[in-house]
C-alpha atoms as a PDB file:
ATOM      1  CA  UNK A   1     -27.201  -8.917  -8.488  1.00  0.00           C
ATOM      2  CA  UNK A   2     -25.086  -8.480 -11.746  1.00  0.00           C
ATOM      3  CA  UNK A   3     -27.971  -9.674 -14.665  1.00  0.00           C
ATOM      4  CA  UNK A   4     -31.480  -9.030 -15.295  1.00  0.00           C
ATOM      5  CA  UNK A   5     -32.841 -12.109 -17.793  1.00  0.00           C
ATOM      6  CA  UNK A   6     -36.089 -11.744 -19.563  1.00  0.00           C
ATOM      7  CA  UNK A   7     -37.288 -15.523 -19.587  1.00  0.00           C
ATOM      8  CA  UNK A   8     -40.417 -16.007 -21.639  1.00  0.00           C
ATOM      9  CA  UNK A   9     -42.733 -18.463 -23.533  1.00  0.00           C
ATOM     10  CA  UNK A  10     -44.942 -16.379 -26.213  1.00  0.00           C
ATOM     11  CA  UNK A  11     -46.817 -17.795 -29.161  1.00  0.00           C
ATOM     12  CA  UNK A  12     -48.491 -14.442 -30.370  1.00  0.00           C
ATOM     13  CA  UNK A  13     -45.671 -11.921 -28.544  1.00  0.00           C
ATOM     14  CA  UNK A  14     -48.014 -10.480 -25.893  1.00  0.00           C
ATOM     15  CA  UNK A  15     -46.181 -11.885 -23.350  1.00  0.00           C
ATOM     16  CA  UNK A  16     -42.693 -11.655 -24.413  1.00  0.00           C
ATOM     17  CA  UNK A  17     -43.999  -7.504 -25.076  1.00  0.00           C
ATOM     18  CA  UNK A  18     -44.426  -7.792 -21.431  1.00  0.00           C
ATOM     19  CA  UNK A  19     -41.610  -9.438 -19.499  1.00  0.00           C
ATOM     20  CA  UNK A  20     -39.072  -7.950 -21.442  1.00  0.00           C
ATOM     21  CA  UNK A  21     -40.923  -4.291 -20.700  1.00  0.00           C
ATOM     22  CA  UNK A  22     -40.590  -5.262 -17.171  1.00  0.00           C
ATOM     23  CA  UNK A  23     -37.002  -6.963 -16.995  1.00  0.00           C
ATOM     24  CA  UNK A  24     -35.491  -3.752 -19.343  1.00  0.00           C
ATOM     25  CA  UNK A  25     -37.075  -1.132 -16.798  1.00  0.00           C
ATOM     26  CA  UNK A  26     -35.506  -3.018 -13.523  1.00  0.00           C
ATOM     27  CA  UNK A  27     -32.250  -3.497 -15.757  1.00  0.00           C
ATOM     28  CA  UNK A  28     -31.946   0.355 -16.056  1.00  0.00           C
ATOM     29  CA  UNK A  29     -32.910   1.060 -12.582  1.00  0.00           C
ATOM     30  CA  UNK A  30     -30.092  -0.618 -11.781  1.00  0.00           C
ATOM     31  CA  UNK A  31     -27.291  -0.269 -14.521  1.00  0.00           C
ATOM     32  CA  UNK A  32     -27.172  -3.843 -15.431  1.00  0.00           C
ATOM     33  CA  UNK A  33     -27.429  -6.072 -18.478  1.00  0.00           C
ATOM     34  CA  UNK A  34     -30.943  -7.149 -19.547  1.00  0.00           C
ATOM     35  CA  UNK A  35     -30.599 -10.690 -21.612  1.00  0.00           C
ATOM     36  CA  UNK A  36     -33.723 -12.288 -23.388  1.00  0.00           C
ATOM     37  CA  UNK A  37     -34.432 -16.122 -22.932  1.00  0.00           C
ATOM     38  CA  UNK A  38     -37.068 -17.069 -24.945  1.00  0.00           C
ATOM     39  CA  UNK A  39     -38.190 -20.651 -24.803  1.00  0.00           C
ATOM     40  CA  UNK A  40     -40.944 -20.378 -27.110  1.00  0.00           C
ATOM     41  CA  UNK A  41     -39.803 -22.577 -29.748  1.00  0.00           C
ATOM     42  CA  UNK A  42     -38.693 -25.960 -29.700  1.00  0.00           C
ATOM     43  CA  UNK A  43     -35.180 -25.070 -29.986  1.00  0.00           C
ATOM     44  CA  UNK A  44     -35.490 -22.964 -26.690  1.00  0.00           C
ATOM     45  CA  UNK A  45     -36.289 -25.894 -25.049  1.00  0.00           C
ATOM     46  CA  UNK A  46     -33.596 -28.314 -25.382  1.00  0.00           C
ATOM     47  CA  UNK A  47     -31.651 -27.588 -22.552  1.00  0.00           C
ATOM     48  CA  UNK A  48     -32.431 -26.544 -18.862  1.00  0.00           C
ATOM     49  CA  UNK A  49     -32.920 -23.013 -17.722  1.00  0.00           C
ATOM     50  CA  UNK A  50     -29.897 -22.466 -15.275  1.00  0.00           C
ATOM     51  CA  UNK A  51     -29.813 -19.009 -13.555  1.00  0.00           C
ATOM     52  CA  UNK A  52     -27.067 -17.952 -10.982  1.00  0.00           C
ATOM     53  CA  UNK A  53     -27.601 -16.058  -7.683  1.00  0.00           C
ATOM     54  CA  UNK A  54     -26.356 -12.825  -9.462  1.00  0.00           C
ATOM     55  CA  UNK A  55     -29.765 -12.852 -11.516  1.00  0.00           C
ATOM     56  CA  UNK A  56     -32.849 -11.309 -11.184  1.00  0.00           C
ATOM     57  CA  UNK A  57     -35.269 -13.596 -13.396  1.00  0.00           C
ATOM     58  CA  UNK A  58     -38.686 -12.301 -15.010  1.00  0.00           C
ATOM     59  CA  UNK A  59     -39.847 -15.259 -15.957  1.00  0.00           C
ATOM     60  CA  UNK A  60     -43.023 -15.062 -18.303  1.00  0.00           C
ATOM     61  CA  UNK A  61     -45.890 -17.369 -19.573  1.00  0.00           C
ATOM     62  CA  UNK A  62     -49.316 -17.263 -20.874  1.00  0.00           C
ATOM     63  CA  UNK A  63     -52.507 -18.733 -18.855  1.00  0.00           C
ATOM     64  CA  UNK A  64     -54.024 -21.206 -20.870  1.00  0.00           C
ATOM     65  CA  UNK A  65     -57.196 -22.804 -19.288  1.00  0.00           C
ATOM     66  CA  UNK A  66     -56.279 -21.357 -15.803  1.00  0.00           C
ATOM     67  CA  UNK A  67     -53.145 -22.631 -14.899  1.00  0.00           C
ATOM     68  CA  UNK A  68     -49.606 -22.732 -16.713  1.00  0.00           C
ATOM     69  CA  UNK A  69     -49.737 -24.250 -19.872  1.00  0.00           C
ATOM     70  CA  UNK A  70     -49.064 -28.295 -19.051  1.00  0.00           C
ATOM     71  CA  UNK A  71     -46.801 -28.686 -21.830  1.00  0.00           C
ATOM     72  CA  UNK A  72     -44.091 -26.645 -20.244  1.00  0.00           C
ATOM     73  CA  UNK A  73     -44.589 -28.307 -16.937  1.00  0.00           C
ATOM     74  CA  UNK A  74     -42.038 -30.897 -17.297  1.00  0.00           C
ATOM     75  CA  UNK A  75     -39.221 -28.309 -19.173  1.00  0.00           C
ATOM     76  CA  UNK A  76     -40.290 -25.518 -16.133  1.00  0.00           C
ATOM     77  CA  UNK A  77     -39.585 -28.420 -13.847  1.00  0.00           C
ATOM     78  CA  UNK A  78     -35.949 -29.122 -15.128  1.00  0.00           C
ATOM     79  CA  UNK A  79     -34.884 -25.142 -14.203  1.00  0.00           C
ATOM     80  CA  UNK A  80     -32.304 -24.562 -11.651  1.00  0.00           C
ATOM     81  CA  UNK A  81     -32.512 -21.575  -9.995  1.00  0.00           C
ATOM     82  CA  UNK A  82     -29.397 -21.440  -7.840  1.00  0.00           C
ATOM     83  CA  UNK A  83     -30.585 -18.674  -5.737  1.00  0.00           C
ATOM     84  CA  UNK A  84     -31.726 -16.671  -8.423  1.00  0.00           C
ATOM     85  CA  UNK A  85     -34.339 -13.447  -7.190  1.00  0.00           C
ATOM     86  CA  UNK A  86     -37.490 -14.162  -9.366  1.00  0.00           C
ATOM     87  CA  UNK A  87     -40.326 -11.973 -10.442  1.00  0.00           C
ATOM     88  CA  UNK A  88     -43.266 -14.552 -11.812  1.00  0.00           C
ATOM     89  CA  UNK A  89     -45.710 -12.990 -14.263  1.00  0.00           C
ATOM     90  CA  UNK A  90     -48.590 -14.434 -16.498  1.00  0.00           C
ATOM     91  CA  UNK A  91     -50.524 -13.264 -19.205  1.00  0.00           C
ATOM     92  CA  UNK A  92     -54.160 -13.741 -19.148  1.00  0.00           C
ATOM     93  CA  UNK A  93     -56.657 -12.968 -22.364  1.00  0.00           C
ATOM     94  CA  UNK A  94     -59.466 -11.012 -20.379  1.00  0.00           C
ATOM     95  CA  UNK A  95     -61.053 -13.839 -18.501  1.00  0.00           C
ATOM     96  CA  UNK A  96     -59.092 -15.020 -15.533  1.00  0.00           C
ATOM     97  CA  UNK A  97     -55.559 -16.008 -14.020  1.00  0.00           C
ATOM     98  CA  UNK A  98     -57.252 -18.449 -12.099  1.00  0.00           C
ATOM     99  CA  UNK A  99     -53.716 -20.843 -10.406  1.00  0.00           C
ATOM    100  CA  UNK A 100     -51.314 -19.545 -12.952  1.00  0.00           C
ATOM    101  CA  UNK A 101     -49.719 -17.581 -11.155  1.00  0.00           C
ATOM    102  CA  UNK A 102     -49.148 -19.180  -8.188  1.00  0.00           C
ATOM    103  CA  UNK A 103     -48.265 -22.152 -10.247  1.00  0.00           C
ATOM    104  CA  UNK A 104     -45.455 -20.405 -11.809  1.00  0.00           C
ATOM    105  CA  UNK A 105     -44.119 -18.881  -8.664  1.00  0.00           C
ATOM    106  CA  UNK A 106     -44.052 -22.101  -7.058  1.00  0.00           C
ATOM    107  CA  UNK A 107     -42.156 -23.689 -10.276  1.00  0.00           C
ATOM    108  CA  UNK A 108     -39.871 -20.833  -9.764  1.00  0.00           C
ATOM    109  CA  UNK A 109     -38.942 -21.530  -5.652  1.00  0.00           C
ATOM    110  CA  UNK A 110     -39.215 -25.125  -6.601  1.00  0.00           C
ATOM    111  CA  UNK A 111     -36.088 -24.571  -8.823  1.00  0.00           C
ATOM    112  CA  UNK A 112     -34.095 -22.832  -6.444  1.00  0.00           C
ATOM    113  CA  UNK A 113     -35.302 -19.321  -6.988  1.00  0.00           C
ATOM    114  CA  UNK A 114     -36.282 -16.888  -4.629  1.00  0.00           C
ATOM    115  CA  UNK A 115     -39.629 -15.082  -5.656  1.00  0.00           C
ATOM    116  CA  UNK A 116     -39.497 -11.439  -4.467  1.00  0.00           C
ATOM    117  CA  UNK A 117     -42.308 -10.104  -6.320  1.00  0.00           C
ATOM    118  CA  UNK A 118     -45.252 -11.570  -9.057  1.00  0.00           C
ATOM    119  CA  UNK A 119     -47.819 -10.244 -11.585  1.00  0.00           C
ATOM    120  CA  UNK A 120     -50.936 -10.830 -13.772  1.00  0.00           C
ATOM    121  CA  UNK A 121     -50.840  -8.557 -16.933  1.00  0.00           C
ATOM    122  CA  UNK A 122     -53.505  -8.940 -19.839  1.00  0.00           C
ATOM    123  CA  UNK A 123     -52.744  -9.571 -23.630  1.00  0.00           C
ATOM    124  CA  UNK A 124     -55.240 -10.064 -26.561  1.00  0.00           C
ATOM    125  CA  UNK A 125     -56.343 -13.647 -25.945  1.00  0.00           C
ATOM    126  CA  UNK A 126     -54.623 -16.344 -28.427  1.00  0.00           C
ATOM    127  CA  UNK A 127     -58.468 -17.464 -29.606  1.00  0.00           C
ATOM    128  CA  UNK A 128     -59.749 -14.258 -30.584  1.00  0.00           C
ATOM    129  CA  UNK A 129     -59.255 -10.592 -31.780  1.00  0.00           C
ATOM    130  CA  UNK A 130     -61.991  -9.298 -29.847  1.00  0.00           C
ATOM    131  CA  UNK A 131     -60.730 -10.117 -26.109  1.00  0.00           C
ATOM    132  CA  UNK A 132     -58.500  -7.805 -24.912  1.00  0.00           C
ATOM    133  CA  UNK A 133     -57.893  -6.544 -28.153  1.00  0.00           C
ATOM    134  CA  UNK A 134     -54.608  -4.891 -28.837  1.00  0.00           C
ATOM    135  CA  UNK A 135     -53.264  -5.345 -25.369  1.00  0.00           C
ATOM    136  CA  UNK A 136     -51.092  -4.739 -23.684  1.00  0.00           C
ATOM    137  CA  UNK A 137     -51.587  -1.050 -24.737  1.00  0.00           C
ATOM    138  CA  UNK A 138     -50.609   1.869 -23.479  1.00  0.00           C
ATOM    139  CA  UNK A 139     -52.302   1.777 -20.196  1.00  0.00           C
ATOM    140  CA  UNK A 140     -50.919  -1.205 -19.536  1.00  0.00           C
ATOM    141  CA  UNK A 141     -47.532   0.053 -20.089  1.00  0.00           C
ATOM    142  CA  UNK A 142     -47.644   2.622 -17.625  1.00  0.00           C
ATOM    143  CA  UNK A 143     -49.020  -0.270 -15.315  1.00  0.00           C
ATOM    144  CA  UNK A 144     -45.675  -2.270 -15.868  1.00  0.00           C
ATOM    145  CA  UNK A 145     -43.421   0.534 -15.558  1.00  0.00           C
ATOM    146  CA  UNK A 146     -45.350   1.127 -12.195  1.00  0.00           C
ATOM    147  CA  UNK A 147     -44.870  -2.348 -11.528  1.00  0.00           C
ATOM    148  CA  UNK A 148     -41.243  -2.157 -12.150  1.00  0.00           C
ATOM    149  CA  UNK A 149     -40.739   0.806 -10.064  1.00  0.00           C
ATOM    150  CA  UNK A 150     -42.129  -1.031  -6.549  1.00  0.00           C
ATOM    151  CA  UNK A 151     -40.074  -4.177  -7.771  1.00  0.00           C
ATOM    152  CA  UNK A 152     -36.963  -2.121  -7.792  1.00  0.00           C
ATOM    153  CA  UNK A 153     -37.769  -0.242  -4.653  1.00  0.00           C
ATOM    154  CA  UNK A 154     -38.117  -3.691  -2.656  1.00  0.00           C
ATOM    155  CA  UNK A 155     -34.869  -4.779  -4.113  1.00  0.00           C
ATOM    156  CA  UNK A 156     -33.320  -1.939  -3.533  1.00  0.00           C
ATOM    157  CA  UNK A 157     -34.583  -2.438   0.502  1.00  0.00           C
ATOM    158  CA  UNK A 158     -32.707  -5.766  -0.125  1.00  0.00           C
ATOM    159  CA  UNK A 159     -29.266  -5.052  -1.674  1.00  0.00           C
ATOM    160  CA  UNK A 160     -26.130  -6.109   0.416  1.00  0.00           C
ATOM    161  CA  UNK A 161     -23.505  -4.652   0.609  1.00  0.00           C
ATOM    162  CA  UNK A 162     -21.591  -7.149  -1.505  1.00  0.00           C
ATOM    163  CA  UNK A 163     -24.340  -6.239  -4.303  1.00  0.00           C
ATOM    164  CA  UNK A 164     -26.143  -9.815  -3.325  1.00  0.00           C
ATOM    165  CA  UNK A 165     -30.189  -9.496  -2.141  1.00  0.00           C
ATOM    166  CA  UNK A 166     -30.881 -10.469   1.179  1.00  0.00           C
ATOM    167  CA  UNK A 167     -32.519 -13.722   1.744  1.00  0.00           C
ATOM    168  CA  UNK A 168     -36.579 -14.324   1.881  1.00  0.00           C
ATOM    169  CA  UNK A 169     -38.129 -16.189   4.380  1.00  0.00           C
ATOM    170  CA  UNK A 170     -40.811 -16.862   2.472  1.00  0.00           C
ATOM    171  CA  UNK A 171     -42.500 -17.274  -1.013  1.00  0.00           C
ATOM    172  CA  UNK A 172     -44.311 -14.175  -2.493  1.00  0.00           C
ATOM    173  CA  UNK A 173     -48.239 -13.883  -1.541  1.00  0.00           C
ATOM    174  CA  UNK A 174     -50.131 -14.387  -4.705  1.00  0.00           C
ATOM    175  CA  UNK A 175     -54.131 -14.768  -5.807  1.00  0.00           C
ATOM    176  CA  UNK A 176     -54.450 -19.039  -6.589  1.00  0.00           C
ATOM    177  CA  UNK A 177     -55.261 -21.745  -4.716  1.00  0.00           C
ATOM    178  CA  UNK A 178     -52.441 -23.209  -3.329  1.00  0.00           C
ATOM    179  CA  UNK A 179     -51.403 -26.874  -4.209  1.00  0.00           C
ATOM    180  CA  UNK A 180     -53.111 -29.387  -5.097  1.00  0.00           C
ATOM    181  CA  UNK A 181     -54.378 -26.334  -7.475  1.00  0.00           C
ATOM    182  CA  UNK A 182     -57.831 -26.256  -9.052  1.00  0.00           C
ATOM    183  CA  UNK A 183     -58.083 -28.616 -12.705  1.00  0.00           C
ATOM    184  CA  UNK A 184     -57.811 -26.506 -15.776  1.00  0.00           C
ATOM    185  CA  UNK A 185     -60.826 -24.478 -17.106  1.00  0.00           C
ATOM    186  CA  UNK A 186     -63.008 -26.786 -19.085  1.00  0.00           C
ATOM    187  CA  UNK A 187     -65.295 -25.213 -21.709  1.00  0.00           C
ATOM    188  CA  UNK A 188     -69.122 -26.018 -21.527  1.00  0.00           C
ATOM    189  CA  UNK A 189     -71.901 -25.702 -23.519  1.00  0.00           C
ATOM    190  CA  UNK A 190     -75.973 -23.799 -22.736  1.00  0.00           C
ATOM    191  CA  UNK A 191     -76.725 -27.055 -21.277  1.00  0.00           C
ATOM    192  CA  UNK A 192     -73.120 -27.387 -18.611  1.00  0.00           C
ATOM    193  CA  UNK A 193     -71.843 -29.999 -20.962  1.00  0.00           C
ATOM    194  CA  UNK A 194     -68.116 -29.873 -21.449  1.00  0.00           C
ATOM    195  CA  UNK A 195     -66.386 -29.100 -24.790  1.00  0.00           C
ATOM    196  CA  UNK A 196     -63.263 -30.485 -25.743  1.00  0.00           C
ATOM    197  CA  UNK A 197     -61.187 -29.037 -27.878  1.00  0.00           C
ATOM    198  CA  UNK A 198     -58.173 -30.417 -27.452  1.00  0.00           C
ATOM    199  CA  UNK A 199     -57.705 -32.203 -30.710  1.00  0.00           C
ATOM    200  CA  UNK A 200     -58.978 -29.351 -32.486  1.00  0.00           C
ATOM    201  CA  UNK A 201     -56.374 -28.031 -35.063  1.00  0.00           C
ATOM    202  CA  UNK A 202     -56.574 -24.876 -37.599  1.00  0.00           C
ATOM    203  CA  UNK A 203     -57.374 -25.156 -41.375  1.00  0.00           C
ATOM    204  CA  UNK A 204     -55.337 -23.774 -44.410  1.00  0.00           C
ATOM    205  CA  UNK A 205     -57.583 -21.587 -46.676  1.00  0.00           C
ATOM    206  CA  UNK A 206     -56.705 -20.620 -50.871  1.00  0.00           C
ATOM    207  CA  UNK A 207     -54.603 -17.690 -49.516  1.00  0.00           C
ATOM    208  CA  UNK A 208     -51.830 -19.556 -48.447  1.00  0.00           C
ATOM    209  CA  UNK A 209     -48.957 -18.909 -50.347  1.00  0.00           C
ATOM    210  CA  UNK A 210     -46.736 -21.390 -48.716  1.00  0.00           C
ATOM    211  CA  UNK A 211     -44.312 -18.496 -47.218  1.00  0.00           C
ATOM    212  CA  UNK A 212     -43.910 -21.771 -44.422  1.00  0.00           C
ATOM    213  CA  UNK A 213     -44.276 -18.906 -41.741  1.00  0.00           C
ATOM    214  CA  UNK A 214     -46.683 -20.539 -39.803  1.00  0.00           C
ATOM    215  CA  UNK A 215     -44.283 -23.528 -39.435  1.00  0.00           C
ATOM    216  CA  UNK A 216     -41.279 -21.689 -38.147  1.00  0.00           C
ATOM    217  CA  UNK A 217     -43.480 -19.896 -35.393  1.00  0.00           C
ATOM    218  CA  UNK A 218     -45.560 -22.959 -33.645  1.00  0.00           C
ATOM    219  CA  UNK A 219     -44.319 -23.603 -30.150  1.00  0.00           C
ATOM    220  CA  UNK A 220     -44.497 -27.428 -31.070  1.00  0.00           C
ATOM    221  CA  UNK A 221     -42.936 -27.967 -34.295  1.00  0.00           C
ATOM    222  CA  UNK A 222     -46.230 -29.072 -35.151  1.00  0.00           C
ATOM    223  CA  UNK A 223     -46.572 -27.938 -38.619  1.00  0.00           C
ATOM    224  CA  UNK A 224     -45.366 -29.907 -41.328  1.00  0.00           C
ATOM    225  CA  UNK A 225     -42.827 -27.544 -43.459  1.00  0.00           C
ATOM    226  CA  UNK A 226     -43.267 -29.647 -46.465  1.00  0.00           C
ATOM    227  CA  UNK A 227     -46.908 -29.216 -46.293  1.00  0.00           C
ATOM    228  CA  UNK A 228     -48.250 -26.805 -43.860  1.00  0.00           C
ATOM    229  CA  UNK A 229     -51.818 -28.098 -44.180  1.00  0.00           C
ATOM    230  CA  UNK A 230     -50.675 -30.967 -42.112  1.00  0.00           C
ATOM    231  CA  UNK A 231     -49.553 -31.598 -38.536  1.00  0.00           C
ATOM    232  CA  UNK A 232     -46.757 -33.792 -36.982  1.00  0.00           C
ATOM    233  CA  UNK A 233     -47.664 -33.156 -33.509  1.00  0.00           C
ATOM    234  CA  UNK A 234     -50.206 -31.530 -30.912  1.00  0.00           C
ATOM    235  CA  UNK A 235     -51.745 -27.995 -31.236  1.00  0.00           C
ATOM    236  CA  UNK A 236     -52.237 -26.179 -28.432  1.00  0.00           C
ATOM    237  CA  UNK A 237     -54.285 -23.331 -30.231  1.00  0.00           C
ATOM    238  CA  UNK A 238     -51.897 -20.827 -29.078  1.00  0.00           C
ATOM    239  CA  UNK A 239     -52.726 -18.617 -31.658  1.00  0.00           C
ATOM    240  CA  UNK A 240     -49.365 -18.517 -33.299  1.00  0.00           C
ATOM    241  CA  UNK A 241     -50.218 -19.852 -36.757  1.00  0.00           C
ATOM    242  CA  UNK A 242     -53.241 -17.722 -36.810  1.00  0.00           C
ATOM    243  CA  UNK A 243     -52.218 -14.247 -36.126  1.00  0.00           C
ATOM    244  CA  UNK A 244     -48.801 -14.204 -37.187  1.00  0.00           C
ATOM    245  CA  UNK A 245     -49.680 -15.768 -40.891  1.00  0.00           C
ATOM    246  CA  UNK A 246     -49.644 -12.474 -43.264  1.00  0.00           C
ATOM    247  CA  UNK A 247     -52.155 -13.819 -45.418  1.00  0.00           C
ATOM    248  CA  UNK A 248     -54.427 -14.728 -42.922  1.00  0.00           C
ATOM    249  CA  UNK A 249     -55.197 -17.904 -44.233  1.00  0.00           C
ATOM    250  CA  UNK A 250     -55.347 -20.377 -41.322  1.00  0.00           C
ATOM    251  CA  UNK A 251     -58.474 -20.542 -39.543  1.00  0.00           C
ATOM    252  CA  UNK A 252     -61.059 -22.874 -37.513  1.00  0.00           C
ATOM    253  CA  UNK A 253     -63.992 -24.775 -38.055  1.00  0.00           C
ATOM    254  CA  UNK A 254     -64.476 -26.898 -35.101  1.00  0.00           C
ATOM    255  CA  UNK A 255     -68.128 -26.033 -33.687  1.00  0.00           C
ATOM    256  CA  UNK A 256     -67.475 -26.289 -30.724  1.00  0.00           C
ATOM    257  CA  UNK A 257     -63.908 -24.341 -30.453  1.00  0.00           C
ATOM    258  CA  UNK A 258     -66.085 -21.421 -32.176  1.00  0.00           C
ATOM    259  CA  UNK A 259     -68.772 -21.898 -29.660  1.00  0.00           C
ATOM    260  CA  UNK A 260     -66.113 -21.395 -27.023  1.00  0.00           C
ATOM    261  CA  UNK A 261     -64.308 -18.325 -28.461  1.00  0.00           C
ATOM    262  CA  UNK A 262     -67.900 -16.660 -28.813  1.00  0.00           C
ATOM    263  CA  UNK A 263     -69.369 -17.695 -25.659  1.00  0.00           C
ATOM    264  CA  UNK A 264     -65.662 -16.193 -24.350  1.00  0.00           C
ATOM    265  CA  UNK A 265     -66.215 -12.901 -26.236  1.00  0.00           C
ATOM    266  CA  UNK A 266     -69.604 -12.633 -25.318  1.00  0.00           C
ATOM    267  CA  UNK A 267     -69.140 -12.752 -21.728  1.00  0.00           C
ATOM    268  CA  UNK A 268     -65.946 -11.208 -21.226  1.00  0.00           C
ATOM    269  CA  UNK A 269     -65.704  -8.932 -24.628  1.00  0.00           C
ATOM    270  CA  UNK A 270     -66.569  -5.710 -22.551  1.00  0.00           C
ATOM    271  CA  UNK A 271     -64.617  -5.832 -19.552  1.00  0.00           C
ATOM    272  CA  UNK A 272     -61.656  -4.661 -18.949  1.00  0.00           C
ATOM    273  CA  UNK A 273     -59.258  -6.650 -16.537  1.00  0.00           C
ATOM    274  CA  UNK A 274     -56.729  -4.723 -15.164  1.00  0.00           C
ATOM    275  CA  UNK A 275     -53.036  -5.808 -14.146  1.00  0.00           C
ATOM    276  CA  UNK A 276     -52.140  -6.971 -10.114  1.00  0.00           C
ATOM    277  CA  UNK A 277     -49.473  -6.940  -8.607  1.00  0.00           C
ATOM    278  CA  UNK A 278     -47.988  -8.829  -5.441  1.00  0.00           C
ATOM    279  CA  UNK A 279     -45.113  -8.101  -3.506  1.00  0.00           C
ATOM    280  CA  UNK A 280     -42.716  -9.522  -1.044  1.00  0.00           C
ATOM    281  CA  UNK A 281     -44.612  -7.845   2.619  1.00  0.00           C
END
């Protein structure tokens, strides 16, 4: 083990805050390099993710309707692990993990990786400011240094003497249903009707000043740069355009995609989730 890479898709940051929290701690635990690979743009995404067997990968995505978002699936599927240790870990916005996680890990051993240990952390949700607001705070700091601290130990159990980690016989134990997983989280209405959101996209209010910030951070290249109240391609309501325009000029309409973010903070606007962890036994 000669490289720790922080390998992360983040619209809104929470999750990059995270894995690279993680991946620096292990790094100085063990007097290596820490790299970040963010795939979060377009850009990020043009070529494979190749590891080697001298890296340990803490590899990071949000949970979007349960699962891993499905347009990564078929980049995440492209990876090549080579032998690579792997520490899966999702963000979640207060409500559930659901299959994320063990969909990730199983992208990860898929690729070639070797999963030695996984998490679910908690970040303000991308829909609202209200679920887990300002996470992940302090608390949930200590939780990933804690986190990092049994990772390292069960590595440490694992170096060889060569400086390579002993082999796994198996996958790491996670919370999910195992594959075929469950379908994604649908939205429903007072009545159980399901809302669909999916072509909903976010409005440009009078405040925009056209600073074309919005534009450089969406995940899809979605948002036109010569006119940012238009769209060349999917949203994903990630929350990117939203929280990270300094005017705060984008917003929503869409009934029912405010039904949905209300119903979500009225159920699950008190709670507080609290990180797991899963380790190799």
């Amino acid at each position: 083990m000669k490289n720790v890479k922080a390998v992360y898709f983040s619209g809104t940051g929470t999750t990059r805050e995270t894995v690279c929290h993680i991946a620096r701690k292990l790094a100085g635990q063990f007097s290596l390099p820490c790299t970040e690979v963010d795939f979060t743009l377009p850009s990020g995404r043009m070529s494979p993710l190749v590891f080697s067997p001298d890296d340990l990968v803490v590899l990071g995505t949000p949970v979007y309707a349960g699962r891993v978002p499905n347009v990564l699936l078929k980049f995440l599927q492209t990876m090549q692990g080579d032998g690579a240790i792997g520490v899966p870990v999702v963000l979640y916005g207060n409500r559930n993990f659901d299959d994320a996680l063990v969909e990730l890990r199983d992208l990860m051993e898929k690729a070639g990786m070797r999963t030695i240990a996984a998490a679910a952390f908690i970040g303000e949700h991308s829909f609202s400011r209200v679920l887990a607001a300002g996470r992940p705070d302090q608390a949930d700091r200590v939780k990933m240094d804690e986190f990092s601290a049994l990772v390292a130990g069960k590595l440490a159990e694992s170096l060889l003497p060569d400086g390579g980690v002993a082999d796994f016989h198996h996958p790491v134990s996670v919370e999910g249903t195992p594959f075929p997983y469950r379908g994604y989280y649908t939205p429903r209405d007072r009545h159980g009707t399901g809302i669909d959101i999916r072509k909903v996209k976010s409005l440009v209010n009078a405040k925009c000043t056209d600073c074309k910030v919005c534009a450089d951070v969406c995940p899809m290249g979605s948002i036109s740069r010569d006119d940012v109240r238009e769209y060349t391609g999917i949203c994903i309501k990630c929350g990117a355009c939203i929280k990270k325009c300094p005017e705060g000029a984008r917003y929503y309409v869409d009934e029912g995609y405010l039904y949905h973010q209300h119903e979500l903070e009225a159920m699950y606007g008190e709670r507080r989730a609290e990180p797991v962890f899963f380790l190799q036994a």
